[in-house]
Each structure stands twice: as C-alpha cells, then as structure tokens.
N, C-alpha and C. Protein backbone atom coordinates (compact mmCIF):
# COMPACT_ATOMS: atom_id res chain seq x y z
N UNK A 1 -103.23 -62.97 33.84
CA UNK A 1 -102.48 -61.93 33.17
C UNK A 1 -101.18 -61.70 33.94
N UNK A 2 -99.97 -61.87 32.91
CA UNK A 2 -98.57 -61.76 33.95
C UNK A 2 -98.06 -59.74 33.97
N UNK A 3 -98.01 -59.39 35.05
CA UNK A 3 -97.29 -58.01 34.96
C UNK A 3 -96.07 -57.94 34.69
N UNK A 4 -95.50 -56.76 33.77
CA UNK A 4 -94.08 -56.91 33.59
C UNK A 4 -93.41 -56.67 34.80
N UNK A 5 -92.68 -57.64 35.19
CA UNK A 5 -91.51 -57.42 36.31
C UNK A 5 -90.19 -56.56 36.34
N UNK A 6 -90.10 -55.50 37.31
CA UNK A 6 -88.75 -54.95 36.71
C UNK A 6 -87.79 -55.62 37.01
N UNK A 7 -87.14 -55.82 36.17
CA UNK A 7 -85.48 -56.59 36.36
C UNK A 7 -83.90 -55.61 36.92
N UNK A 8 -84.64 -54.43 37.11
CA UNK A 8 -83.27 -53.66 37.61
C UNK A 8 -83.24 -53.84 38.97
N UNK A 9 -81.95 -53.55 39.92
CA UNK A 9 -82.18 -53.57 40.99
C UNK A 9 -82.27 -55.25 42.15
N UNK A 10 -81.94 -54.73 43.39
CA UNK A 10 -82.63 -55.98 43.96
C UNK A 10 -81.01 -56.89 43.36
N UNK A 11 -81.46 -58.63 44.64
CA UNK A 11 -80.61 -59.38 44.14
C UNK A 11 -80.20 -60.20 42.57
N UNK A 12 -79.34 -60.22 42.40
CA UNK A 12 -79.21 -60.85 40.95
C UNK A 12 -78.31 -61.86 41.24
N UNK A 13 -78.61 -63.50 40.60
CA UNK A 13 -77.64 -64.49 40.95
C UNK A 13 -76.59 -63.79 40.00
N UNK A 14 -75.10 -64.00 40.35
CA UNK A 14 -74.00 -64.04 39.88
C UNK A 14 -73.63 -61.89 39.56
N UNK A 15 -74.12 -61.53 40.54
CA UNK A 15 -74.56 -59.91 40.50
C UNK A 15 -73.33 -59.65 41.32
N UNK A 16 -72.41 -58.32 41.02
CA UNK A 16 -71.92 -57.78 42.38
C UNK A 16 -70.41 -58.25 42.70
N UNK A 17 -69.87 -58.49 43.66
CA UNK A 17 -68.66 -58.47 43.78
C UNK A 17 -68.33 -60.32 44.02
N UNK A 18 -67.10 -60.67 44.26
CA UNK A 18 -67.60 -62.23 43.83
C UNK A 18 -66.82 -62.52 45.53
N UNK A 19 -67.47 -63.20 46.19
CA UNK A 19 -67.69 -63.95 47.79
C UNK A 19 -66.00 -64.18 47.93
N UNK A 20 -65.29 -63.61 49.23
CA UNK A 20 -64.39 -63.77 49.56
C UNK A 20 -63.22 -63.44 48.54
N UNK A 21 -63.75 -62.51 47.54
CA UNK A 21 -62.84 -61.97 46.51
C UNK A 21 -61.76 -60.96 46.65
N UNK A 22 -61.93 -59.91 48.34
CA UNK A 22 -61.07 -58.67 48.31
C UNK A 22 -59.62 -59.05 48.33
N UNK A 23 -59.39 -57.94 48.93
CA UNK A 23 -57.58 -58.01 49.47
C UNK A 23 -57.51 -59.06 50.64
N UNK A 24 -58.45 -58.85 51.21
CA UNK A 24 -58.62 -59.44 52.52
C UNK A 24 -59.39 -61.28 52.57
N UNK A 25 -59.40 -61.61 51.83
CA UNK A 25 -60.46 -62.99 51.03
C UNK A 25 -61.59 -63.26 52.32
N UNK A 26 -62.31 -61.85 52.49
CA UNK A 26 -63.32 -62.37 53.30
C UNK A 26 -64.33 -61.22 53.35
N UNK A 27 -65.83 -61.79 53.79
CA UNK A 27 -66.68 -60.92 53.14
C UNK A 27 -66.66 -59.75 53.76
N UNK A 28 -67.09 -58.69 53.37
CA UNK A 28 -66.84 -57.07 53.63
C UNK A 28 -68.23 -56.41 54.37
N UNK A 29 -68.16 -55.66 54.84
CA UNK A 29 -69.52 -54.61 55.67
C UNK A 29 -69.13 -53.31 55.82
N UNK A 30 -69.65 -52.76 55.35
CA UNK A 30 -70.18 -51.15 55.11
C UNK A 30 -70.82 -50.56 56.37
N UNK A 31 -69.77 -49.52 56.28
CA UNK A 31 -69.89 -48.94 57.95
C UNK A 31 -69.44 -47.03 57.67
N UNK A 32 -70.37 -46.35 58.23
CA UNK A 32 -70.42 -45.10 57.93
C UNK A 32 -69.23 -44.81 59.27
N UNK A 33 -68.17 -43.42 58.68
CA UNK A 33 -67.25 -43.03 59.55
C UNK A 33 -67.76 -41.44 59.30
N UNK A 34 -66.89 -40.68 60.28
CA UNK A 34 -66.55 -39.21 59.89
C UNK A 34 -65.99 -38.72 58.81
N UNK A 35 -66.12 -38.09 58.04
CA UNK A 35 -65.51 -37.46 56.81
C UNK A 35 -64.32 -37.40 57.24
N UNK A 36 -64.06 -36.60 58.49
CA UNK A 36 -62.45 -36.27 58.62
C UNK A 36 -61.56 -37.73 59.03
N UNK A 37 -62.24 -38.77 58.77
CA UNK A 37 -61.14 -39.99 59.50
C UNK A 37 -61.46 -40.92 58.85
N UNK A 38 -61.43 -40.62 57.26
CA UNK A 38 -61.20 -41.37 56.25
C UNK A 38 -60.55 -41.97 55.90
N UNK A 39 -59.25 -40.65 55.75
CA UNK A 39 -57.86 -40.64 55.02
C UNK A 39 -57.27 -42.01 56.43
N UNK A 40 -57.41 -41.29 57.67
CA UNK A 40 -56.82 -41.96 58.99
C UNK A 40 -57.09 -43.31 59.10
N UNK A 41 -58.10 -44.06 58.85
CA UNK A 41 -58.94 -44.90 58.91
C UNK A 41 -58.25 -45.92 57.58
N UNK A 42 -58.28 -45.61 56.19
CA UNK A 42 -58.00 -46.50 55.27
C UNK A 42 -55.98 -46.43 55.27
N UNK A 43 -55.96 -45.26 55.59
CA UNK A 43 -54.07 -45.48 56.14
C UNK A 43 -53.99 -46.48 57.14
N UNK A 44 -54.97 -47.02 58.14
CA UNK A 44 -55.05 -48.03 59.16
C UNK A 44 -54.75 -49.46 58.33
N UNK A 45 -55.90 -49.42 57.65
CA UNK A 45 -56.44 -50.88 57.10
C UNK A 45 -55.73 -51.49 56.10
N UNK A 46 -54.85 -50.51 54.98
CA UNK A 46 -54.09 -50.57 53.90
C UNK A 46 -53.17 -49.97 54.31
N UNK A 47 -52.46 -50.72 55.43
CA UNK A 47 -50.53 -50.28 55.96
C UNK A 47 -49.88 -51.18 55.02
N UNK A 48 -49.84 -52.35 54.56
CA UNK A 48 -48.87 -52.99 53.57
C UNK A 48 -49.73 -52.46 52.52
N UNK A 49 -49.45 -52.04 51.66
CA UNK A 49 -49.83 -51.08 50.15
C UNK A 49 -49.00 -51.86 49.02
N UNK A 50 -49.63 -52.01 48.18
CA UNK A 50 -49.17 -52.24 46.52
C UNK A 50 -49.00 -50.98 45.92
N UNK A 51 -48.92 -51.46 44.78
CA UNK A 51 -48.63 -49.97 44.02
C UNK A 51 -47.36 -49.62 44.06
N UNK A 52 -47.40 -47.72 44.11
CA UNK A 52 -46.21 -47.08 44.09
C UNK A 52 -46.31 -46.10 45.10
N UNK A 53 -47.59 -46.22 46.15
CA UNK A 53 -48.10 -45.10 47.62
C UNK A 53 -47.02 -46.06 48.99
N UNK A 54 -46.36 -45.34 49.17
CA UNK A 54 -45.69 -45.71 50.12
C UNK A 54 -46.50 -45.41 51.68
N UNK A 55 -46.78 -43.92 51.61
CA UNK A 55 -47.23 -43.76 53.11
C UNK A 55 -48.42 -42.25 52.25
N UNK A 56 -49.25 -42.33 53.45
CA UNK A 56 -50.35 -41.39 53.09
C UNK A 56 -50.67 -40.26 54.09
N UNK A 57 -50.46 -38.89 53.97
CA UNK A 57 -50.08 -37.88 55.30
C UNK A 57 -50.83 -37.08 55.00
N UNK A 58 -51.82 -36.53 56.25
CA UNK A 58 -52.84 -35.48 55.92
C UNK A 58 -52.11 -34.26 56.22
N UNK A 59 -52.87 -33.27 55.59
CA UNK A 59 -52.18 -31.79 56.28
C UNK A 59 -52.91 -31.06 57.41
N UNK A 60 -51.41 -30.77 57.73
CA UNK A 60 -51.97 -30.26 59.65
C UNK A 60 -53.06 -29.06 59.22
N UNK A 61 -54.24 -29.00 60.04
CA UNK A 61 -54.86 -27.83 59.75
C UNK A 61 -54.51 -26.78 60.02
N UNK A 62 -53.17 -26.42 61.04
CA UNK A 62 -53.22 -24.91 61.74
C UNK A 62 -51.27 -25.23 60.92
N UNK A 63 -51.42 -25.17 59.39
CA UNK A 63 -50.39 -25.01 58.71
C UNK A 63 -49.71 -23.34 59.06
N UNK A 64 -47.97 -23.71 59.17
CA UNK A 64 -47.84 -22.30 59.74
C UNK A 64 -47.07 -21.09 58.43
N UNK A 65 -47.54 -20.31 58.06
CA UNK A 65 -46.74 -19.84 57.04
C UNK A 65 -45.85 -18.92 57.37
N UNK A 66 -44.72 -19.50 56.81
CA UNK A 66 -43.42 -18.69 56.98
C UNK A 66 -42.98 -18.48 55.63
N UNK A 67 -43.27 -17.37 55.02
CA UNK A 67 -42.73 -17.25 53.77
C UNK A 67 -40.96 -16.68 53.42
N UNK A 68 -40.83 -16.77 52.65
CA UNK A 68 -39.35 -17.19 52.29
C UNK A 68 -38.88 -16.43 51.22
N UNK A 69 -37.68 -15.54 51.10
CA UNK A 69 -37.55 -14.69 49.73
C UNK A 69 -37.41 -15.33 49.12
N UNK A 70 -37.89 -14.95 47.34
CA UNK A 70 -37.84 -15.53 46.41
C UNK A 70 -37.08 -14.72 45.29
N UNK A 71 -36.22 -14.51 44.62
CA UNK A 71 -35.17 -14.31 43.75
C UNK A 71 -36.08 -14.68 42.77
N UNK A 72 -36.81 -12.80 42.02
CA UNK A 72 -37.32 -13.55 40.76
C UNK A 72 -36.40 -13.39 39.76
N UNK A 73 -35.48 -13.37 39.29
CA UNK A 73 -34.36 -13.66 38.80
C UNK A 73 -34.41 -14.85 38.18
N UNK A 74 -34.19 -15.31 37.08
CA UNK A 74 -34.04 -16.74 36.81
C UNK A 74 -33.20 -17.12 36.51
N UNK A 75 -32.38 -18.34 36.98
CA UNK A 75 -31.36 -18.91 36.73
C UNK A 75 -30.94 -20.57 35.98
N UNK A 76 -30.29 -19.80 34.48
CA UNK A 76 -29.57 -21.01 34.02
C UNK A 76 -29.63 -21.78 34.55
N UNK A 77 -29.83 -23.17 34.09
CA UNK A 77 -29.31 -24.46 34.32
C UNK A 77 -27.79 -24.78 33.68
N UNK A 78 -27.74 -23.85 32.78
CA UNK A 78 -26.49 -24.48 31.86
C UNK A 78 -25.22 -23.39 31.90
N UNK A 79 -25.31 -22.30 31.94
CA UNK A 79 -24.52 -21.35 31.92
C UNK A 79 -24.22 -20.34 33.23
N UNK A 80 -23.28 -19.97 33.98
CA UNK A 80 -23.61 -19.02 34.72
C UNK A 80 -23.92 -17.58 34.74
N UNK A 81 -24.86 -17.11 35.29
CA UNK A 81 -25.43 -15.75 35.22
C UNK A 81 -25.17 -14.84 36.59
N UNK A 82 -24.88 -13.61 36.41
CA UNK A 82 -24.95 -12.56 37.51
C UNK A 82 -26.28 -12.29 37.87
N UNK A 83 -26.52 -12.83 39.00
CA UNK A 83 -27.62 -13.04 39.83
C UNK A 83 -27.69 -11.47 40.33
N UNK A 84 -29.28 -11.29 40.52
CA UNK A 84 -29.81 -9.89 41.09
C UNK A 84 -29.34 -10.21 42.38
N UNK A 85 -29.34 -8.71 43.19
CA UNK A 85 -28.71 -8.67 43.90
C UNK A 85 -29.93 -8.08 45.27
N UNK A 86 -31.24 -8.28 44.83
CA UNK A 86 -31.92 -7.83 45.60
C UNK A 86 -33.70 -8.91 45.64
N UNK A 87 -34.30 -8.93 46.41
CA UNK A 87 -35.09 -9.69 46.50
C UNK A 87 -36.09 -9.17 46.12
N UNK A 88 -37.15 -9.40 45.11
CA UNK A 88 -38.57 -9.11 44.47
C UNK A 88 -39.65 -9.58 45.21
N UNK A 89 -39.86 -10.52 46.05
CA UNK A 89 -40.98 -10.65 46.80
C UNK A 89 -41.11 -12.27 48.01
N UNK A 90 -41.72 -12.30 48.47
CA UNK A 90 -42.05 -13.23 49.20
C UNK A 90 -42.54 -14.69 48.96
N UNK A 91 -42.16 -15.67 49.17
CA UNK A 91 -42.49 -16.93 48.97
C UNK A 91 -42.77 -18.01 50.02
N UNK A 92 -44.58 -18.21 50.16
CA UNK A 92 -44.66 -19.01 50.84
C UNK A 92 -45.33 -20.72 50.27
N UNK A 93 -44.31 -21.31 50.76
CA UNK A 93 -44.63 -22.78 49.83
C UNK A 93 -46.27 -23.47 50.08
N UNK A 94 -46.82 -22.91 51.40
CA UNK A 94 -48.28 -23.18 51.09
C UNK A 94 -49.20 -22.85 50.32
N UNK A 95 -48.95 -21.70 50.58
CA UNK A 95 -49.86 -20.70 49.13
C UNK A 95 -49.41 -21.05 47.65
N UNK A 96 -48.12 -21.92 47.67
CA UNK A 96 -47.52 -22.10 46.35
C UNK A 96 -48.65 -23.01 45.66
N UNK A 97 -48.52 -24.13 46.31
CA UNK A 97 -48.68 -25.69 46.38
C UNK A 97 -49.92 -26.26 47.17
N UNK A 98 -50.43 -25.51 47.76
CA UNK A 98 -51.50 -25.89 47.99
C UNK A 98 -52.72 -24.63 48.02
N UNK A 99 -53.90 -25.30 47.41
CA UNK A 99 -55.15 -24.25 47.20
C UNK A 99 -56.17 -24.94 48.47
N UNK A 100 -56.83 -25.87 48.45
CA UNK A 100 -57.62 -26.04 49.46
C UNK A 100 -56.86 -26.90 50.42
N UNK A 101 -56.91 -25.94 51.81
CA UNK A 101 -56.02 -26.81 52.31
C UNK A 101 -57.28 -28.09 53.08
N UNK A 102 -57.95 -28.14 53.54
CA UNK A 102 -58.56 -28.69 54.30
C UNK A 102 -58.80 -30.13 53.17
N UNK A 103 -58.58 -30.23 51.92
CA UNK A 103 -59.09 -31.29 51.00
C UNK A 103 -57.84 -31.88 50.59
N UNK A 104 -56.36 -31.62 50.82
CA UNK A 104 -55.53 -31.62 50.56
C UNK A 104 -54.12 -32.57 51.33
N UNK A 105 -53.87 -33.46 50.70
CA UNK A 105 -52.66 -34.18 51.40
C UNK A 105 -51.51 -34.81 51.11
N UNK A 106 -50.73 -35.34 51.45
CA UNK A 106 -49.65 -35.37 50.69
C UNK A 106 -49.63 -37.43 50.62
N UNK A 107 -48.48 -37.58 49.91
CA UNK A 107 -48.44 -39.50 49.63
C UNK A 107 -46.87 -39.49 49.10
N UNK A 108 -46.33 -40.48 50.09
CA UNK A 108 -44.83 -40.43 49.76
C UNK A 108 -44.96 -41.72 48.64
N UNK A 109 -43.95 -41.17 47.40
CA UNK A 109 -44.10 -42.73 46.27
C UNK A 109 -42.75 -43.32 46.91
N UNK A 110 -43.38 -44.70 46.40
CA UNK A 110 -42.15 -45.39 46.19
C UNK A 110 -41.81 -46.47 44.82
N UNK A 111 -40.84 -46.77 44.48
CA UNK A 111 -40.22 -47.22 42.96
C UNK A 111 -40.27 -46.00 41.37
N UNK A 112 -40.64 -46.46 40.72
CA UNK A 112 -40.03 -45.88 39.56
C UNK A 112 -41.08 -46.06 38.58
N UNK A 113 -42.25 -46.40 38.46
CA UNK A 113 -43.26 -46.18 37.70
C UNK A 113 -43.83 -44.74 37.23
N UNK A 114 -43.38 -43.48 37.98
CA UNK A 114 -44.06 -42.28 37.53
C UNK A 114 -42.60 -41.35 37.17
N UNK A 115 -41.50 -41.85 37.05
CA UNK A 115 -40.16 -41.14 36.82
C UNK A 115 -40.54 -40.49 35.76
N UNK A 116 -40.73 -40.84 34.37
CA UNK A 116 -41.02 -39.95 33.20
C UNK A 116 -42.18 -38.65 33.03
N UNK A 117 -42.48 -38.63 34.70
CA UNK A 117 -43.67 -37.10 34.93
C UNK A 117 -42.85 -36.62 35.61
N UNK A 118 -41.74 -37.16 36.11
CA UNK A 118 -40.84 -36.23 37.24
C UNK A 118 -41.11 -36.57 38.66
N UNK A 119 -41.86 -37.76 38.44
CA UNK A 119 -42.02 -38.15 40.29
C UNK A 119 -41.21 -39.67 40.22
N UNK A 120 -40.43 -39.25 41.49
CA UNK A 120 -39.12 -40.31 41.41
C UNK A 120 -39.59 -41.36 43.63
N UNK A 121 -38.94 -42.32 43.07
CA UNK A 121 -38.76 -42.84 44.24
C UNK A 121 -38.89 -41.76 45.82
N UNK A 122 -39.53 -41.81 46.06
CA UNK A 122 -39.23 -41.21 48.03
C UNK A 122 -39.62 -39.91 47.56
N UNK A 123 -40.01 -39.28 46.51
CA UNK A 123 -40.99 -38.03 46.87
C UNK A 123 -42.19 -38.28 46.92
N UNK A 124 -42.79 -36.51 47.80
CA UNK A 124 -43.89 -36.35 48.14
C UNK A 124 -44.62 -35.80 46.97
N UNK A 125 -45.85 -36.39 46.45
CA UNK A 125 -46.53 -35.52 45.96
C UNK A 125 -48.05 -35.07 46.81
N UNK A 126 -48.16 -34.25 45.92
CA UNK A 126 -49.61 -33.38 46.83
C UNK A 126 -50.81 -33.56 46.08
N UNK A 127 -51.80 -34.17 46.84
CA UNK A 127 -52.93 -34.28 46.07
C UNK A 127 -54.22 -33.62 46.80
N UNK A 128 -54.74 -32.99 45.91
CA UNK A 128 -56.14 -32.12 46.03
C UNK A 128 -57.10 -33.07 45.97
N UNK A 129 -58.14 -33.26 46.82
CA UNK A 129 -59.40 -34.46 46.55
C UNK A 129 -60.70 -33.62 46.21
N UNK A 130 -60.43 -32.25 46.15
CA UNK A 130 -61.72 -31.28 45.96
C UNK A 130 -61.61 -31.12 44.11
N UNK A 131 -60.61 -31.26 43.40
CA UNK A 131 -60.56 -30.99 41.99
C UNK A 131 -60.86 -32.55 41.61
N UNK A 132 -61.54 -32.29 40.37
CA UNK A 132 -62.11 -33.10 39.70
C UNK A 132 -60.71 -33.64 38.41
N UNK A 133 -61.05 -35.39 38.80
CA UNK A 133 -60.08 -35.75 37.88
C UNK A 133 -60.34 -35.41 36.61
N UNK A 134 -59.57 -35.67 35.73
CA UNK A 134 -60.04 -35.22 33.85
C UNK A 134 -58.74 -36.50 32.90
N UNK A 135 -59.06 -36.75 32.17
CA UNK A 135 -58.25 -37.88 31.05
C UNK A 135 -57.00 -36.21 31.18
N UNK A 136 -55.94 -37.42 31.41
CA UNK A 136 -54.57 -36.87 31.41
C UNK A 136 -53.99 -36.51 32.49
N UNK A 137 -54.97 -36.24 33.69
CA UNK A 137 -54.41 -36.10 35.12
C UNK A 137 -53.82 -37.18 35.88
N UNK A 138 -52.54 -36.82 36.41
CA UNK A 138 -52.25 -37.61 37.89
C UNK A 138 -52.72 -37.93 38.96
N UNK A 139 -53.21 -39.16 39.11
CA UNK A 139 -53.91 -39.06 39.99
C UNK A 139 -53.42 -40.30 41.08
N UNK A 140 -54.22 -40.17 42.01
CA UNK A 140 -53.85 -41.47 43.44
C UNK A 140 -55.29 -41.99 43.37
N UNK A 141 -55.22 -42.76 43.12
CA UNK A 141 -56.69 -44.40 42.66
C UNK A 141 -56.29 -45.31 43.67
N UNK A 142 -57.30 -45.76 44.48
CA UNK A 142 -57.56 -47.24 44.97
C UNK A 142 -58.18 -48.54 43.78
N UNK A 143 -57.39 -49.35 44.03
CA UNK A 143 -58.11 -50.52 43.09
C UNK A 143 -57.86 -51.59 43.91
N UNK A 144 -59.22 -51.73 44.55
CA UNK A 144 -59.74 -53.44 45.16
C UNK A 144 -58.72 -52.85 46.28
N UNK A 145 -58.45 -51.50 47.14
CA UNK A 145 -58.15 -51.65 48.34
C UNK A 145 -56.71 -50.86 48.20
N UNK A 146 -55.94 -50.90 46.87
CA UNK A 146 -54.51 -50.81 46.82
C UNK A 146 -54.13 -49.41 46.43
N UNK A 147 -53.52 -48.47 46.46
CA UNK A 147 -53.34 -47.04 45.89
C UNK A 147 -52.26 -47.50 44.88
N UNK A 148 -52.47 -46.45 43.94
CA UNK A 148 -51.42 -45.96 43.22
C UNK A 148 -51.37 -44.49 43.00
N UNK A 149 -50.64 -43.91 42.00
CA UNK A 149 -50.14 -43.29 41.75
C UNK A 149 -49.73 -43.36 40.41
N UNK A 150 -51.00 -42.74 38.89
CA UNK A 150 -51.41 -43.06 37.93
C UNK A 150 -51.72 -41.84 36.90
N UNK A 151 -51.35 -42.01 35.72
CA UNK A 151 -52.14 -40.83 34.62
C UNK A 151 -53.32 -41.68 34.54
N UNK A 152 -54.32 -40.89 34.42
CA UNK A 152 -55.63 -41.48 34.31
C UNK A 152 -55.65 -41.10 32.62
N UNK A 153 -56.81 -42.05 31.97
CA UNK A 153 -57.10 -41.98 30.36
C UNK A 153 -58.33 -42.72 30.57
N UNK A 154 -59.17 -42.43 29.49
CA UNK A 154 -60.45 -42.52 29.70
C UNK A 154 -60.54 -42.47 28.19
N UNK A 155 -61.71 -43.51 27.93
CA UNK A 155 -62.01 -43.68 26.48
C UNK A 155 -63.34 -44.56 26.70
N UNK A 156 -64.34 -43.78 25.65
CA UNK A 156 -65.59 -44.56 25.62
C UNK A 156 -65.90 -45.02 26.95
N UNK A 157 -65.82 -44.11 28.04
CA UNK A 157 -66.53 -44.66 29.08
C UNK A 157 -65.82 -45.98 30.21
N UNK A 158 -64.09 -45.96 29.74
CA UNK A 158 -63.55 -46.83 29.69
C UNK A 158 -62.13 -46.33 30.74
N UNK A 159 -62.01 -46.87 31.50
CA UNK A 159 -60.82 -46.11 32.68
C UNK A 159 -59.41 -47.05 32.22
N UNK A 160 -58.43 -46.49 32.66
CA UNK A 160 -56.98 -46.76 32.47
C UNK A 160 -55.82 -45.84 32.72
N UNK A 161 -55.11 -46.54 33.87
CA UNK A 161 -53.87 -46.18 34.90
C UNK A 161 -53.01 -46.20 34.17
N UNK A 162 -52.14 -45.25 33.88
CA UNK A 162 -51.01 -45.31 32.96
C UNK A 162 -49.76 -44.99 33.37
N UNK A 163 -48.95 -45.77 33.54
CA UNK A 163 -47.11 -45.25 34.21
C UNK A 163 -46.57 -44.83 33.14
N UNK A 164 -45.79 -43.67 34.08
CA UNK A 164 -44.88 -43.13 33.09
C UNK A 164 -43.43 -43.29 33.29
N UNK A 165 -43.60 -44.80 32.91
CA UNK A 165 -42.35 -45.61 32.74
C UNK A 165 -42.70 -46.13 31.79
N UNK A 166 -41.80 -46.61 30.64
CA UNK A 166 -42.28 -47.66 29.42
C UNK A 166 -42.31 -49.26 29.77
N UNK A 167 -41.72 -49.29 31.58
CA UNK A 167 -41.50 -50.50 31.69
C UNK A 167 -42.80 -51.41 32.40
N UNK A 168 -43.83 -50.51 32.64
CA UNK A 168 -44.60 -50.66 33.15
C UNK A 168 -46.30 -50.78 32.06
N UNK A 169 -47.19 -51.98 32.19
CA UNK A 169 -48.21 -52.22 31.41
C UNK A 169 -49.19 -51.24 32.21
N UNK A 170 -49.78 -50.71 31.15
CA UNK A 170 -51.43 -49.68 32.08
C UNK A 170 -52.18 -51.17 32.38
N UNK A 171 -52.89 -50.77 33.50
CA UNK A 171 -53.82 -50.94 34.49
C UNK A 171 -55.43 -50.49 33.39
N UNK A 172 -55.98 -51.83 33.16
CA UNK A 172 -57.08 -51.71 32.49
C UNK A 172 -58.20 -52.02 33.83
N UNK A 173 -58.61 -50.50 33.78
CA UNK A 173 -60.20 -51.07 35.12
C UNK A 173 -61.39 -51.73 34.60
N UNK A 174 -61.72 -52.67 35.29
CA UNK A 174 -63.40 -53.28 34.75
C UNK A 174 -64.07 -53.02 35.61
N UNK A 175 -65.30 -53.66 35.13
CA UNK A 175 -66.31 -54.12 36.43
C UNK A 175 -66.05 -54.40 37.49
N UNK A 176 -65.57 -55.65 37.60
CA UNK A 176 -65.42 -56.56 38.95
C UNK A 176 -63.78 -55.96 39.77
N UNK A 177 -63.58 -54.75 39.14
CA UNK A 177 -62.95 -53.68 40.25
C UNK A 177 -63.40 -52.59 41.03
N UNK A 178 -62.86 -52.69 42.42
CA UNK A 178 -63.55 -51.46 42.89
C UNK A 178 -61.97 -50.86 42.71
N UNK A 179 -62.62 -49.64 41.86
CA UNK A 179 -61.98 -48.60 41.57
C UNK A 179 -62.11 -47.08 41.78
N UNK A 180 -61.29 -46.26 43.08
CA UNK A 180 -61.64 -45.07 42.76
C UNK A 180 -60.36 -44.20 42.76
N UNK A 181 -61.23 -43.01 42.64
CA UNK A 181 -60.22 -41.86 41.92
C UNK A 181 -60.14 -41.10 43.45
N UNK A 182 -58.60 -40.98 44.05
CA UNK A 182 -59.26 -40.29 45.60
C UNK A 182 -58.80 -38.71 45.53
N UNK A 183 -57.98 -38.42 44.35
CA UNK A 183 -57.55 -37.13 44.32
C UNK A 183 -56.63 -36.49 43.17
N UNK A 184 -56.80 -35.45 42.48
CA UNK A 184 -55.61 -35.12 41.45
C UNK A 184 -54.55 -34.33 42.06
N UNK A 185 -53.16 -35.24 41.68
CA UNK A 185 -51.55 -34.85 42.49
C UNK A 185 -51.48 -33.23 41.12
N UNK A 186 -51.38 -32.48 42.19
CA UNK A 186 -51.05 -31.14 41.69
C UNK A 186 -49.78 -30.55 41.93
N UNK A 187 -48.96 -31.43 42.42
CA UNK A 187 -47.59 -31.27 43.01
C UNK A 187 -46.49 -32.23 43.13
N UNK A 188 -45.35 -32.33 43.36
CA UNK A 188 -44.48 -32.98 43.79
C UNK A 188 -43.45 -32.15 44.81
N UNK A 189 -42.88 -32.84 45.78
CA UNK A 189 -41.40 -32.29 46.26
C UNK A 189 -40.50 -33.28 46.60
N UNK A 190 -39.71 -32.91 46.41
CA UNK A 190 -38.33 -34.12 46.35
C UNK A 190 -37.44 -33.08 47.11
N UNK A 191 -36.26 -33.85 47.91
CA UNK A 191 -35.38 -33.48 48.87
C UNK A 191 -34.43 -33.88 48.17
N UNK A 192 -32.99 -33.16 47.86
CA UNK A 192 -31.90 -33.69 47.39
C UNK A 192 -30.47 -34.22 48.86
N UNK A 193 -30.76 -33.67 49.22
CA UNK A 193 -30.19 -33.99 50.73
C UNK A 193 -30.97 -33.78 51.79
C-alpha cells in the first residue's frame, strides 16, 4: 500500500533561485545581523547601485530640533502679495517630515525616472520602513540586490515598479526575483543652492 507523499516543501529539482544567478554570479548564505545594521550592512555590499538610489543615509538618533518661524501667510507663486508682518508659529522640519524617527531614513536619487512625482535628480527623499506599502505608493524596492525608487501597482496578486517618467518601461516583478519593498518615501527635499 503506497502513502500519499506530501509534495510541498523540502528540495525540488529546478525549485528556488537558479545557481550563480545574483548580482554577484555566485552562490549566496544567509547570515543573521542586528536589526540596527541592516540599512549599514546592505549600504556596504550594494555601493555600485542600479536604479535611481544614489546613496542610502540613516537618521542620527539624537536628531536636534531647532524649530524655525513659519509665516502662515501664503504666498503666490504668480502674483505679488503683502506679506504678514508677524509670525504665527513655529516650524520644526523633523516633526514636519518625519513620524517615526527610529524606522526612518533618507536616499539621495539620482537621474530622472521619478521627475513627474516631483523627485528630481540629487534630492533627498525620506522613507518610513514602519508604514505599510499600498498600490500607488512611492516606494524604495530592492530587486535581485539593486534599489530603486518606484510607484508601486499591484494587480491580481501581481507587483509592478512604475516611473514617473514616460520615458521609462515599468519593472514587471516575477518569481525568479528577489523583490522587496524596504520602505514608503513620505517625503522629498531638494536644495536650490
């Protein structure tokens, strides 16, 4: 009498990731680190980067707040206005822009794939790794090792990186990608000088 065998699980010929396939064309090992020397650790290993992640910067924990007047007043872009002449309250750009700080870090882009969201060459955006991605968010994804800097879309169970450039094809994820989601960009800052 034969018992049914389970077939889940366990080795499978032609199962799994395919031999000398990574970034690196050589086989890989799984090694437990500290939570906090993650970010430090894969900024090590992935210093030449694809994509549009130029550099990857954690935030200092003993962030110092210096808040800053803020003119709630609003001002034209197009016309000039007689500006108030007195200050309404305090502005500190941590509390702005960032909610958890301890989950929270910043990623300088580089090129022109996310220009049509408003993130341009050589800014910082800020990404939260404690909020949960959702179809339509910005997000910073590893694929097979590489970051970007992506609208995520999701269909039938089905992932896809989307630039917001027209010049650029979405990024269809499969199987035989390791693909993850490391955080939703809740921010940008750009320097004009």
């Amino acid at each position: 009498m034969n018992k049914n065998k389970n077939t889940h699980g366990g080795l499978r010929t032609g199962a799994g990731r395919k031999v000398n396939s990574g970034i690196y064309g050589e086989a890989t090992k799984v090694i437990r680190v500290p939570e906090s020397k993650v970010v430090d650790i894969q900024r090590y290993i992935i210093q030449p980067q694809s994509g549009n992640v130029a550099d990857i910067i954690k935030t200092n924990p003993s962030l110092s707040y210096q808040p800053l007047d803020l003119f709630e007043h609003k001002v034209p872009a197009g016309f000039p206005s007689p500006a108030d002449d007195h200050i309404e309250k305090k502005l500190d750009l941590n509390d702005y822009l960032i909610k958890q700080k301890e989950a929270t870090f910043f990623v300088r882009i580089k090129g022109d794939s996310m220009i049509d969201a408003g993130i341009h060459d050589n800014d910082i955006v800020i990404v939260d790794k404690s909020q949960k991605a959702s179809n339509g968010d910005i997000v910073l994804a590893s694929i097979d090792g590489d970051f970007t800097v992506k609208l995520l879309s999701s269909y039938k169970s089905k992932y896809r990186l989307l630039a917001a450039n027209e010049k650029y094809k979405p990024i269809e994820i499969n199987e035989s990608m390791q693909f993850e989601v490391w955080g939703v960009v809740t921010g940008a800052v750009r320097k004009f000088k």
